[in-house]
Protein backbone atom coordinates (compact mmCIF):
# COMPACT_ATOMS: atom_id res chain seq x y z
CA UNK A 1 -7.80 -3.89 -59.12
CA UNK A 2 -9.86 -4.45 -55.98
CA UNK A 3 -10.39 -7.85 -56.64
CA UNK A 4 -6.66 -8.71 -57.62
CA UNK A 5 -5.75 -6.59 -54.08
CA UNK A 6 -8.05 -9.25 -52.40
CA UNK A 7 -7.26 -12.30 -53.94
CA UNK A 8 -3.69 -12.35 -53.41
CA UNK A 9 -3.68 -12.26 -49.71
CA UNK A 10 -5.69 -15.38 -49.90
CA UNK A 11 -3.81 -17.07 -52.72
CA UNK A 12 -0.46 -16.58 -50.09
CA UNK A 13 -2.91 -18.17 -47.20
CA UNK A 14 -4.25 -21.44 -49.11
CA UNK A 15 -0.89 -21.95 -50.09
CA UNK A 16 0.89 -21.80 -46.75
CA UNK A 17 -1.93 -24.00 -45.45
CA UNK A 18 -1.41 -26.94 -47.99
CA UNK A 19 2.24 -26.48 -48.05
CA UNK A 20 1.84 -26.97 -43.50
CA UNK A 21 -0.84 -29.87 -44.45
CA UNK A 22 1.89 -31.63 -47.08
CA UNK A 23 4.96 -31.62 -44.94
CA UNK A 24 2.73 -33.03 -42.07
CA UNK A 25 1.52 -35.41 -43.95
CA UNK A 26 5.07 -36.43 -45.55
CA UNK A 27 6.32 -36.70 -41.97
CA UNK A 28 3.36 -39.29 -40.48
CA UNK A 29 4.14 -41.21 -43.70
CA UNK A 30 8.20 -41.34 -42.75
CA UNK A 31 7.08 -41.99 -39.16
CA UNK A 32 4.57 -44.65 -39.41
CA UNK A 33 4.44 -45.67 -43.04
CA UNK A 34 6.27 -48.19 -44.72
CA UNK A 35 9.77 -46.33 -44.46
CA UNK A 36 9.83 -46.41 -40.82
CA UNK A 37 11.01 -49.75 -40.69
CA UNK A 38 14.54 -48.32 -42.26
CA UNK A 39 14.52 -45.66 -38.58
CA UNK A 40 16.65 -46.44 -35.99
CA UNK A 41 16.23 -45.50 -32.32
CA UNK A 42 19.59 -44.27 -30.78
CA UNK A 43 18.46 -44.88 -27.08
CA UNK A 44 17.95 -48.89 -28.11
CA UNK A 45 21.29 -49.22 -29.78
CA UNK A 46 23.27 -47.69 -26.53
CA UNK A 47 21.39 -49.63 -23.79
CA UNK A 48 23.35 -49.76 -20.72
């Protein structure tokens, strides 16, 4: 029981991290990766 008590706590830890870790990662890809070409900046289509 003492173990299971323990092991949760860090199961719920590891798996924030890598969930943080994948959606950063899936953002630099959309920013800087191929599909950034398709992003459009809204201050260079309303110059003045």
């Amino acid at each position: 029981m003492q173990a299971e008590l323990r092991s949760r706590p860090h199961f719920y830890t590891i798996f924030l991290w890598c969930l943080l870790l994948s959606i950063t990662g899936y953002s630099i890809y959309v920013g800087f990766g191929p599909p950034s070409s398709q992003l459009q900046d809204p201050f260079e289509e309303h110059e003045d």
